[in-house]
N, C-alpha and C. Protein backbone atom coordinates (compact mmCIF):
# COMPACT_ATOMS: atom_id res chain seq x y z
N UNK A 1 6.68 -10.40 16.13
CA UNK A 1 6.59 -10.06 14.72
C UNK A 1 7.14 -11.22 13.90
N UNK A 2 6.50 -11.57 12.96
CA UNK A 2 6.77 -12.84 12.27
C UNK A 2 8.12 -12.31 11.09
N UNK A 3 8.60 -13.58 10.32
CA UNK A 3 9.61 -13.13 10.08
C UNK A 3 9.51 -12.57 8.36
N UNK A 4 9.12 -11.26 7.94
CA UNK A 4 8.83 -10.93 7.08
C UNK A 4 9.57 -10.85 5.86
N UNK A 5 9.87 -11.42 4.75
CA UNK A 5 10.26 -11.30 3.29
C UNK A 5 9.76 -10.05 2.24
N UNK A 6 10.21 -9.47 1.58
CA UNK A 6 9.99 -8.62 0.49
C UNK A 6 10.52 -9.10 -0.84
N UNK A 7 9.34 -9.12 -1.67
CA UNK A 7 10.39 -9.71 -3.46
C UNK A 7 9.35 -8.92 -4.69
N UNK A 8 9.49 -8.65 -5.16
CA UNK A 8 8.49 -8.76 -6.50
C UNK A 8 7.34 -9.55 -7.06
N UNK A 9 6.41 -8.98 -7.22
CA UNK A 9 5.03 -9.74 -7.17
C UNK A 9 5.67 -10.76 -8.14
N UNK A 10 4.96 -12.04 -8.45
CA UNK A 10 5.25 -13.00 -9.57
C UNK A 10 3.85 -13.54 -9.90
N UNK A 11 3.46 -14.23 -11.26
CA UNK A 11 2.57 -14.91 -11.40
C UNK A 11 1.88 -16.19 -10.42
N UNK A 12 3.10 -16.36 -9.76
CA UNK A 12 2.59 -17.74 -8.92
C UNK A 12 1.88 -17.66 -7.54
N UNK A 13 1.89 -15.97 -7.47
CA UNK A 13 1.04 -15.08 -6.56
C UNK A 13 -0.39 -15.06 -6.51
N UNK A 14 -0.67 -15.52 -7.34
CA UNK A 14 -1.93 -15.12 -8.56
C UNK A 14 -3.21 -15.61 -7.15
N UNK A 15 -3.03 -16.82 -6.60
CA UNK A 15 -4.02 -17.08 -5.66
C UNK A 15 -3.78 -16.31 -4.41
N UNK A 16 -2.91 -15.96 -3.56
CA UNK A 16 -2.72 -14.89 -2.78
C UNK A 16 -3.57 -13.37 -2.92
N UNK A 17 -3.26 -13.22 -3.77
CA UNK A 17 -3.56 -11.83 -3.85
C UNK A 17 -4.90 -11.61 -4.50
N UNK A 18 -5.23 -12.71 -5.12
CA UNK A 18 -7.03 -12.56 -5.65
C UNK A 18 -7.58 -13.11 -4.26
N UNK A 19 -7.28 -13.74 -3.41
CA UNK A 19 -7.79 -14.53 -2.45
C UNK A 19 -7.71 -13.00 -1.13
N UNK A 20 -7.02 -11.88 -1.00
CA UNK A 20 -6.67 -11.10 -0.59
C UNK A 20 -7.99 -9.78 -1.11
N UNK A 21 -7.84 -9.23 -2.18
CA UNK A 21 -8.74 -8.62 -2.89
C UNK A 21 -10.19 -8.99 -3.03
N UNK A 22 -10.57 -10.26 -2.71
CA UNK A 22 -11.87 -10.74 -2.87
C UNK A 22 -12.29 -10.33 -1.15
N UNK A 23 -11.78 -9.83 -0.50
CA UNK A 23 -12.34 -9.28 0.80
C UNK A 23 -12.63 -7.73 0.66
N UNK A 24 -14.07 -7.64 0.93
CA UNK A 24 -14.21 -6.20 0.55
C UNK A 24 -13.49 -5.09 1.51
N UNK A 25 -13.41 -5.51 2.80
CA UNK A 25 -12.67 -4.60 3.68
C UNK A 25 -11.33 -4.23 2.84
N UNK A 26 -10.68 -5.41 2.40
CA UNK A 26 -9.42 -4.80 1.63
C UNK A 26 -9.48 -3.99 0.53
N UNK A 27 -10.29 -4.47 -0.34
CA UNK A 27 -10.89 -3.65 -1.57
C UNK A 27 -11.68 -2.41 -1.76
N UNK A 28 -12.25 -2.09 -0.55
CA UNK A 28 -12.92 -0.78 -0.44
C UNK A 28 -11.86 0.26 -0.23
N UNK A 29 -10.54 -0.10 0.16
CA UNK A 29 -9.36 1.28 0.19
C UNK A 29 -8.56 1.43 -0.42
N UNK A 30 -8.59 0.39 -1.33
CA UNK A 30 -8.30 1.00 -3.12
C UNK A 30 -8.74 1.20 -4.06
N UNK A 31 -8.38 2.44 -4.36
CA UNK A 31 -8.82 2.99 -5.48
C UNK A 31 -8.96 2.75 -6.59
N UNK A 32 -8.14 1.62 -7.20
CA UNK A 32 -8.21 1.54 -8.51
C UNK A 32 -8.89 -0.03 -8.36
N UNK A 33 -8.61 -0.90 -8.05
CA UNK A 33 -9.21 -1.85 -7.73
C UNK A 33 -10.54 -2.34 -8.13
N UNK A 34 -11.18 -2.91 -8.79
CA UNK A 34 -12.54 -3.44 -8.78
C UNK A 34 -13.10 -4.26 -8.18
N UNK A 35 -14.42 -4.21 -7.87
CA UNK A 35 -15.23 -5.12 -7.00
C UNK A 35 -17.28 -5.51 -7.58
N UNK A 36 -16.86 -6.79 -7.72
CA UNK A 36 -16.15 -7.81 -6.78
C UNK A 36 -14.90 -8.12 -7.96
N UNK A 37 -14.01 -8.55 -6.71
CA UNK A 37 -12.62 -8.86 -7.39
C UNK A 37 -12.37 -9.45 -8.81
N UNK A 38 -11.95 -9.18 -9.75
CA UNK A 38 -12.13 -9.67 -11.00
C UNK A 38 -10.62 -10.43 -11.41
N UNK A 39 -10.52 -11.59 -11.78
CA UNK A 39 -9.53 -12.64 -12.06
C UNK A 39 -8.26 -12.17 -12.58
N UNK A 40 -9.10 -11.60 -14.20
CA UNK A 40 -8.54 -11.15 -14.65
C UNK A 40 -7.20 -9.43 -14.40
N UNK A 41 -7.89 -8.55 -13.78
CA UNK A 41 -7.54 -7.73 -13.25
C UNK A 41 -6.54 -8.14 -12.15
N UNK A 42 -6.45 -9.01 -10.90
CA UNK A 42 -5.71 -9.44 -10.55
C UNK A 42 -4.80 -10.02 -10.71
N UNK A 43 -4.94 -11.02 -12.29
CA UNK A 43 -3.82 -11.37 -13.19
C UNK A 43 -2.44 -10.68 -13.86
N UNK A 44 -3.26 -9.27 -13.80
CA UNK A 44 -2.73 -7.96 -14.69
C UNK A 44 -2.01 -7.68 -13.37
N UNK A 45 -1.65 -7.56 -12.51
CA UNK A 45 -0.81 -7.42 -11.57
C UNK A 45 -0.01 -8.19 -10.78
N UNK A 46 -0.02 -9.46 -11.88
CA UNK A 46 1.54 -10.37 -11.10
C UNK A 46 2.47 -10.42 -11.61
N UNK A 47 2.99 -9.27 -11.74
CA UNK A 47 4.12 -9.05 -12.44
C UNK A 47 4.97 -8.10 -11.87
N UNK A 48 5.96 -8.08 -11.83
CA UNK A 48 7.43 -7.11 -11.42
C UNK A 48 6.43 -5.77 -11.65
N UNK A 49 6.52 -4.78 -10.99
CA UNK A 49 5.96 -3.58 -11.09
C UNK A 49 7.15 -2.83 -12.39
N UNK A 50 6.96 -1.78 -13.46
CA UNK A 50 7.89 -1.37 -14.22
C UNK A 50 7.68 0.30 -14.22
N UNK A 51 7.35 0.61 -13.85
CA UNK A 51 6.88 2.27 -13.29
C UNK A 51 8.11 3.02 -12.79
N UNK A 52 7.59 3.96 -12.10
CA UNK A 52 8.82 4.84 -11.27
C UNK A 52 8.56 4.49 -9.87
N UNK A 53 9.28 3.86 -9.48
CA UNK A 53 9.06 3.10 -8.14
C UNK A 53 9.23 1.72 -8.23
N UNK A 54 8.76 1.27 -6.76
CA UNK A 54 8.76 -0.30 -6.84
C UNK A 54 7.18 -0.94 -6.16
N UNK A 55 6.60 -2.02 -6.37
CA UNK A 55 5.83 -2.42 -5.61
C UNK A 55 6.35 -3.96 -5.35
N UNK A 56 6.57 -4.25 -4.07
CA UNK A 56 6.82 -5.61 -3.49
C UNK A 56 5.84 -6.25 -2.73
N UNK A 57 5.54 -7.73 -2.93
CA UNK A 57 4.91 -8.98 -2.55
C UNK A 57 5.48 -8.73 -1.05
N UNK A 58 4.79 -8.84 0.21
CA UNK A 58 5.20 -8.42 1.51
C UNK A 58 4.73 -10.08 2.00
N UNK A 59 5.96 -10.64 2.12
CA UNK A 59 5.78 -12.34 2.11
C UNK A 59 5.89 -13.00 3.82
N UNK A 60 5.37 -14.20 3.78
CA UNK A 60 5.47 -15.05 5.33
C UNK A 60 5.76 -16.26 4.16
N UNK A 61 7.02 -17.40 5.03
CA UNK A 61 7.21 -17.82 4.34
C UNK A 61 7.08 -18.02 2.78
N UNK A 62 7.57 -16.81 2.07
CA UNK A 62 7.40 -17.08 1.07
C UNK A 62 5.90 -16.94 0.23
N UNK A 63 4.77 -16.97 0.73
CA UNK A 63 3.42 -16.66 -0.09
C UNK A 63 2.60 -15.01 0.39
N UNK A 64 2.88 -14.45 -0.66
CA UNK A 64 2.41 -13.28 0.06
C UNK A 64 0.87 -12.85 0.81
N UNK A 65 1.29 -12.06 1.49
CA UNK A 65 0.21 -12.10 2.32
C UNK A 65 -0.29 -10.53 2.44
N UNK A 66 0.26 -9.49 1.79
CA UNK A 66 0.07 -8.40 1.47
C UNK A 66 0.76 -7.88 0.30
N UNK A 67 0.84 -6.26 0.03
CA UNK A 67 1.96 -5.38 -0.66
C UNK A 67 1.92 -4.28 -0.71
N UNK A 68 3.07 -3.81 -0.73
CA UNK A 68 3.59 -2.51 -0.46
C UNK A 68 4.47 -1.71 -1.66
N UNK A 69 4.05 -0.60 -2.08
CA UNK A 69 5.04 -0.04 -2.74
C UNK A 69 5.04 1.54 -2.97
N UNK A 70 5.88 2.38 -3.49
CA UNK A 70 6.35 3.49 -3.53
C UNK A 70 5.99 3.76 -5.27
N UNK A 71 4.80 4.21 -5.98
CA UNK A 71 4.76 4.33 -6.98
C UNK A 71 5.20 5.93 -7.55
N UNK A 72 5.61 6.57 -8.49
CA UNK A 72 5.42 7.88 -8.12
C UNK A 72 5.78 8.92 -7.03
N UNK A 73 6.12 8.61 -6.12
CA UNK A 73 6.40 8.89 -5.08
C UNK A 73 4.89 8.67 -4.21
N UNK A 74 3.98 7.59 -4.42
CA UNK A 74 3.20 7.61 -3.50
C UNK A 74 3.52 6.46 -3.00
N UNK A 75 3.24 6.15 -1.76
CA UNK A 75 2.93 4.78 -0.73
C UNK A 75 1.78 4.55 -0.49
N UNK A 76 1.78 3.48 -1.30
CA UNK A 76 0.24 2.00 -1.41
C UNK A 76 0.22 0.83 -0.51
N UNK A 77 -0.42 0.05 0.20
CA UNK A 77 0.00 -1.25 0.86
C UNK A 77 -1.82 -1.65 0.96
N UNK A 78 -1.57 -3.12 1.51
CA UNK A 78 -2.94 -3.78 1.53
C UNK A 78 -2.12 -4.94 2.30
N UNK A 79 -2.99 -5.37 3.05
CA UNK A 79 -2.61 -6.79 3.75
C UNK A 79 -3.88 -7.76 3.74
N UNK A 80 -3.83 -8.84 3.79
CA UNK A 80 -4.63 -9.67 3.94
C UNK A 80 -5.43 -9.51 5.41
N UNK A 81 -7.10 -9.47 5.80
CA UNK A 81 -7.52 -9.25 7.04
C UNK A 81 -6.34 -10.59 7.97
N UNK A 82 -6.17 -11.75 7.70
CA UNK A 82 -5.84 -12.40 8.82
C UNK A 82 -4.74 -11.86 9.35
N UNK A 83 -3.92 -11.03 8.87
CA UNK A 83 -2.58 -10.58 9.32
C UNK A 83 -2.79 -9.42 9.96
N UNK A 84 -4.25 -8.82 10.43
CA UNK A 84 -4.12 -7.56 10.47
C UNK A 84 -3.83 -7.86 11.97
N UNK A 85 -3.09 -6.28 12.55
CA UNK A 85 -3.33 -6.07 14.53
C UNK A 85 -1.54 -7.01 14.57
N UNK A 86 -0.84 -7.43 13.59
CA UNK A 86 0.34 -7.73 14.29
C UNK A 86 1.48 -6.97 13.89
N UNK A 87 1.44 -5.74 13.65
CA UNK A 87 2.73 -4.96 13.40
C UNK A 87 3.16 -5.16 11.76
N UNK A 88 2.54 -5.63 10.95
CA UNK A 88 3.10 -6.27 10.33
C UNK A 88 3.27 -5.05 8.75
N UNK A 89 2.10 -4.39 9.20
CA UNK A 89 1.94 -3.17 7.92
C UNK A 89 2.75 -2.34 8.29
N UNK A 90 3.13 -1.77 9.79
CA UNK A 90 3.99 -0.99 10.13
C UNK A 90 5.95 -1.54 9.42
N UNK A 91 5.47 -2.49 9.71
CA UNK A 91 7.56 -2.75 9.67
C UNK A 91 7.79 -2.61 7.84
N UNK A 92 6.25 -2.82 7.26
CA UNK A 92 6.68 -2.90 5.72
C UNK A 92 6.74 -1.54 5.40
N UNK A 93 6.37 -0.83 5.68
CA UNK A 93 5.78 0.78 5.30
C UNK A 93 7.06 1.54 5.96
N UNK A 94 7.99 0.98 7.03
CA UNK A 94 8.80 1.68 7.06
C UNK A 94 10.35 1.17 6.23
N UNK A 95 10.06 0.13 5.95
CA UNK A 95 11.34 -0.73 4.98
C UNK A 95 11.05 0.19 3.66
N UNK A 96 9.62 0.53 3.53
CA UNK A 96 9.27 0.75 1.95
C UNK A 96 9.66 2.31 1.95
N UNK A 97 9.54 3.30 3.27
CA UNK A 97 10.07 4.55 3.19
C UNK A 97 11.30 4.57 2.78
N UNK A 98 11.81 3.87 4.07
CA UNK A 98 13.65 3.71 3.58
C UNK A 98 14.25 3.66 2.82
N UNK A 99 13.45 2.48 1.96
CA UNK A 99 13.91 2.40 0.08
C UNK A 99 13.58 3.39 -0.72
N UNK A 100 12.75 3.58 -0.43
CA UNK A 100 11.82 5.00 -1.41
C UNK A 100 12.91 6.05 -1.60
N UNK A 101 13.53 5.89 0.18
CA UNK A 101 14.35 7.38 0.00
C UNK A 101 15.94 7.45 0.02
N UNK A 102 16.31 5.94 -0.23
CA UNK A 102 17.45 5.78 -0.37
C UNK A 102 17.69 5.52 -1.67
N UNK A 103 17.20 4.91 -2.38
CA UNK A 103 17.23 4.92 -3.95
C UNK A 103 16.68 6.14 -5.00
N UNK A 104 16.15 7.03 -4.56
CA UNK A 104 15.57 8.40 -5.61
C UNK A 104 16.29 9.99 -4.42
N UNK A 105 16.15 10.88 -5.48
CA UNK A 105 16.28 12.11 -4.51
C UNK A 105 14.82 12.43 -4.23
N UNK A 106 13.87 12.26 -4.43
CA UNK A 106 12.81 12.92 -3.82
C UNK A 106 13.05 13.43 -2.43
N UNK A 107 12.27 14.90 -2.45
CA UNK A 107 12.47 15.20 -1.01
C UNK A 107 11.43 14.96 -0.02
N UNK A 108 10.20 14.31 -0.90
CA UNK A 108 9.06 13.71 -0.13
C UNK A 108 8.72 12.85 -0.39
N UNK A 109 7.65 12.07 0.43
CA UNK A 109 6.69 10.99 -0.45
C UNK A 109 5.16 11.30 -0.04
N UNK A 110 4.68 11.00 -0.77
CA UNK A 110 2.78 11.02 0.20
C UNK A 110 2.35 9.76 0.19
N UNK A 111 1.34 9.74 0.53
CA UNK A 111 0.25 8.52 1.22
C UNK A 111 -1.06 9.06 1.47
N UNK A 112 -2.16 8.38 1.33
CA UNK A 112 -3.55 9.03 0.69
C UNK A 112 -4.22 7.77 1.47
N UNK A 113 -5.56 8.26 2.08
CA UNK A 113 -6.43 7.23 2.91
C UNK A 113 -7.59 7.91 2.65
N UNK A 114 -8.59 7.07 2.51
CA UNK A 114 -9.98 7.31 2.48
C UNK A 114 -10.34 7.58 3.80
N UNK A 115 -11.28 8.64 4.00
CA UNK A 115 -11.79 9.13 5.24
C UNK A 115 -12.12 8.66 6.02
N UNK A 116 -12.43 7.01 6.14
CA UNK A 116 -13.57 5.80 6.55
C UNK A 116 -12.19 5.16 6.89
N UNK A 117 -11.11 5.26 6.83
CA UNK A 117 -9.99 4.36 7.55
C UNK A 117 -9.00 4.87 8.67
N UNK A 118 -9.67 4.82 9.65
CA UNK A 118 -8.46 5.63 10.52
C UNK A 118 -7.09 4.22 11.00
N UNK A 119 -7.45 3.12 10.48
CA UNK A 119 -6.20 2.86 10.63
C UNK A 119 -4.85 3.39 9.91
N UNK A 120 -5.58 2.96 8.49
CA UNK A 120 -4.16 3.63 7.63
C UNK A 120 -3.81 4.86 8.07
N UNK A 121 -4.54 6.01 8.56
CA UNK A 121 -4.47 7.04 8.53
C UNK A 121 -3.17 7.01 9.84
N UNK A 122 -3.96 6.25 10.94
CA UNK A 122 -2.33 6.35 11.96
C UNK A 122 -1.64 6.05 11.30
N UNK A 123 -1.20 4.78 10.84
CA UNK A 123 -0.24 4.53 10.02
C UNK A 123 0.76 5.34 9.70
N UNK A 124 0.24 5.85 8.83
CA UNK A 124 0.89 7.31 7.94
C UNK A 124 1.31 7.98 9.08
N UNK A 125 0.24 8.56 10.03
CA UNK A 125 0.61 9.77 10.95
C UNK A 125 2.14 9.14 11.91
N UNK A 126 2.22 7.87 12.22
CA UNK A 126 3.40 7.34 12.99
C UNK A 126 4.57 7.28 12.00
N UNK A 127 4.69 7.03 10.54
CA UNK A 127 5.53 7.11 9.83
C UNK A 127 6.09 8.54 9.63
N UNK A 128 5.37 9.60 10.11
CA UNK A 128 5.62 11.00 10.51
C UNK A 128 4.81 11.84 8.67
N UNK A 129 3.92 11.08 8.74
CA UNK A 129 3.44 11.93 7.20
C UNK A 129 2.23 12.92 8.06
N UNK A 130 2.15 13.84 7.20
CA UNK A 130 1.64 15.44 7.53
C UNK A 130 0.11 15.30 7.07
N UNK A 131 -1.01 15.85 7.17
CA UNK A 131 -2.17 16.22 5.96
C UNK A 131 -1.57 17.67 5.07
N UNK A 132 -2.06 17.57 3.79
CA UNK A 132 -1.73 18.58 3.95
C UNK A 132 -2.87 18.77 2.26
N UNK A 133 -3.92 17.85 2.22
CA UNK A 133 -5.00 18.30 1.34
C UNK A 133 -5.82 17.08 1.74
N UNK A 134 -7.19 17.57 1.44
CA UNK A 134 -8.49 16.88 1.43
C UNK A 134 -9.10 17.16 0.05
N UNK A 135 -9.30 15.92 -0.68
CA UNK A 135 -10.13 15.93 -1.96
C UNK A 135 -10.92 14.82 -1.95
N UNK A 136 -11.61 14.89 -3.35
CA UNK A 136 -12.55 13.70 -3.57
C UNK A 136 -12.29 12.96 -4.66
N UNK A 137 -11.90 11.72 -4.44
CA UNK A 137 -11.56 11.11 -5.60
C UNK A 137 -12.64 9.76 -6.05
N UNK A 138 -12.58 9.25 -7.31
CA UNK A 138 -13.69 8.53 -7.64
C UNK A 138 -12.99 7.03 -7.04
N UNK A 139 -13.44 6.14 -6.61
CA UNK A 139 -13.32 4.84 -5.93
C UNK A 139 -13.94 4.00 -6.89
N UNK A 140 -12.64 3.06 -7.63
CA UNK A 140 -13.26 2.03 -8.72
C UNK A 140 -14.00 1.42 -7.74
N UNK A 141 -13.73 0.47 -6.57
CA UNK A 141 -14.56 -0.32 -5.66
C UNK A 141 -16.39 -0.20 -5.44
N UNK A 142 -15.98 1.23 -5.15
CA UNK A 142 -16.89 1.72 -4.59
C UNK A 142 -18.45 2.63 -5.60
N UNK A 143 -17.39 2.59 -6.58
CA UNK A 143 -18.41 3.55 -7.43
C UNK A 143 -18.16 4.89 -7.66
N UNK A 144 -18.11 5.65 -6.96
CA UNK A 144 -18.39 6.84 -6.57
C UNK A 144 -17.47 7.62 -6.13
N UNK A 145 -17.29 9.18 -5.59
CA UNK A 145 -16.09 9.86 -5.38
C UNK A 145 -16.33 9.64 -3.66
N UNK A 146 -14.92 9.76 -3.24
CA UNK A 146 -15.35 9.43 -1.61
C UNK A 146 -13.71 10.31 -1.49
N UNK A 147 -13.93 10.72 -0.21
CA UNK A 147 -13.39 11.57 0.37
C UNK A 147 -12.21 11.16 0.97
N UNK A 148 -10.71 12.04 0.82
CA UNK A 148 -9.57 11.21 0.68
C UNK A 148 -8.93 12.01 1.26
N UNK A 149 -7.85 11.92 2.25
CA UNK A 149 -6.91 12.74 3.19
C UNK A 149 -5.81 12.20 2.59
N UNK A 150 -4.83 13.18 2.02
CA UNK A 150 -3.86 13.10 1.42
C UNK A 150 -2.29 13.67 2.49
N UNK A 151 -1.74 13.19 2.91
CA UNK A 151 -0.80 13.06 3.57
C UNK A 151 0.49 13.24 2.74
N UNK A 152 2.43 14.01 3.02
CA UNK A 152 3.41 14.18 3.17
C UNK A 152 4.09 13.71 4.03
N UNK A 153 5.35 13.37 3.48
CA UNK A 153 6.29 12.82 4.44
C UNK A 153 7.53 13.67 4.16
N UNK A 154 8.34 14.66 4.42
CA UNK A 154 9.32 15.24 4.41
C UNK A 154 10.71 14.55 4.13
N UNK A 155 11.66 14.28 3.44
CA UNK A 155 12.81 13.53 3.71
C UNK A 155 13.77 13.75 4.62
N UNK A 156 13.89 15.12 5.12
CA UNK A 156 14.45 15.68 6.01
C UNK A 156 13.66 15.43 7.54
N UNK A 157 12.61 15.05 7.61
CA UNK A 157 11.89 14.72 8.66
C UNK A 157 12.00 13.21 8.69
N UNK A 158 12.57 12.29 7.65
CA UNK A 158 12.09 11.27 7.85
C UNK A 158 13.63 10.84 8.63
N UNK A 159 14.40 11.26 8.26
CA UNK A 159 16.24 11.30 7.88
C UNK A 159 16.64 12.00 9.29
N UNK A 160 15.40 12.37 10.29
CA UNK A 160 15.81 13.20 11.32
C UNK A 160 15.86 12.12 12.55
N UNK A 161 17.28 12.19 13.31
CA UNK A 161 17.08 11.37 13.99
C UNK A 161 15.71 11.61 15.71
């Protein structure tokens, strides 16, 4: 496992993460996202996240190469394809629980995957998140409403040794 950094997105990100988003595999499993990747729109997101939550730049030396964050109480992440298959979404997704649930009282968090991804979906299921609704939501990427497994994570389950 390489040696992973977490910081706050910054402007100087700006080629990372459009260079990241301009892959449709990445862009087809977010939702809000447009495609094909638009400059501007990716611009609008190099900045410190200011919401309820956090979203962090998930860095290798220093240039990010994915991100991860706890908005709302939901958990979002995206990695760049070259990084995929090395552990690398797993170790962020569980740094990003930890924080999630050491900094707020929430007694849960969720996590949401499009039907067409059974990776994320382990993901979630190894981080110990539950199903516990199926809806249809509209996919900026994609156009259209596409079918979404919505997942729980218990804090007391997460907190269990």
């Amino acid at each position: 496992m390489p040696d992973l950094t977490y910081r706050n997105i910054r402007s100087d990100d700006f080629d990372d993460l459009h260079t990241m988003v301009s892959h449709w595999s990445v862009t087809r499993q977010l939702g809000g996202w447009p495609w094909p990747a638009d400059a501007d729109f990716t611009r609008s997101r190099c900045k410190p996240y200011e919401g309820d939550g956090f979203v962090w730049a998930v860095c290798l030396d220093d240039h990010l190469i994915g991100s991860i964050g706890v908005t709302n109480g939901d958990l979002g992440y995206m990695l760049n394809p070259a990084h995929h298959g090395q552990g690398i979404m797993r170790h962020a997704a569980r740094t990003a629980v930890d924080h999630a649930f050491q900094t707020t009282d929430r007694d849960h968090l969720t996590g949401s995957t499009w039907y067409d991804n059974p990776t994320s979906a382990r993901l979630l299921e190894r981080l110990g998140f539950v199903h516990w609704q199926t809806t249809y939501i509209r996919s900026k990427a994609r156009g259209f409403p596409v079918l979404v497994h919505h997942r729980r994570l218990a804090r007391v389950d997460w907190e269990r040794p």
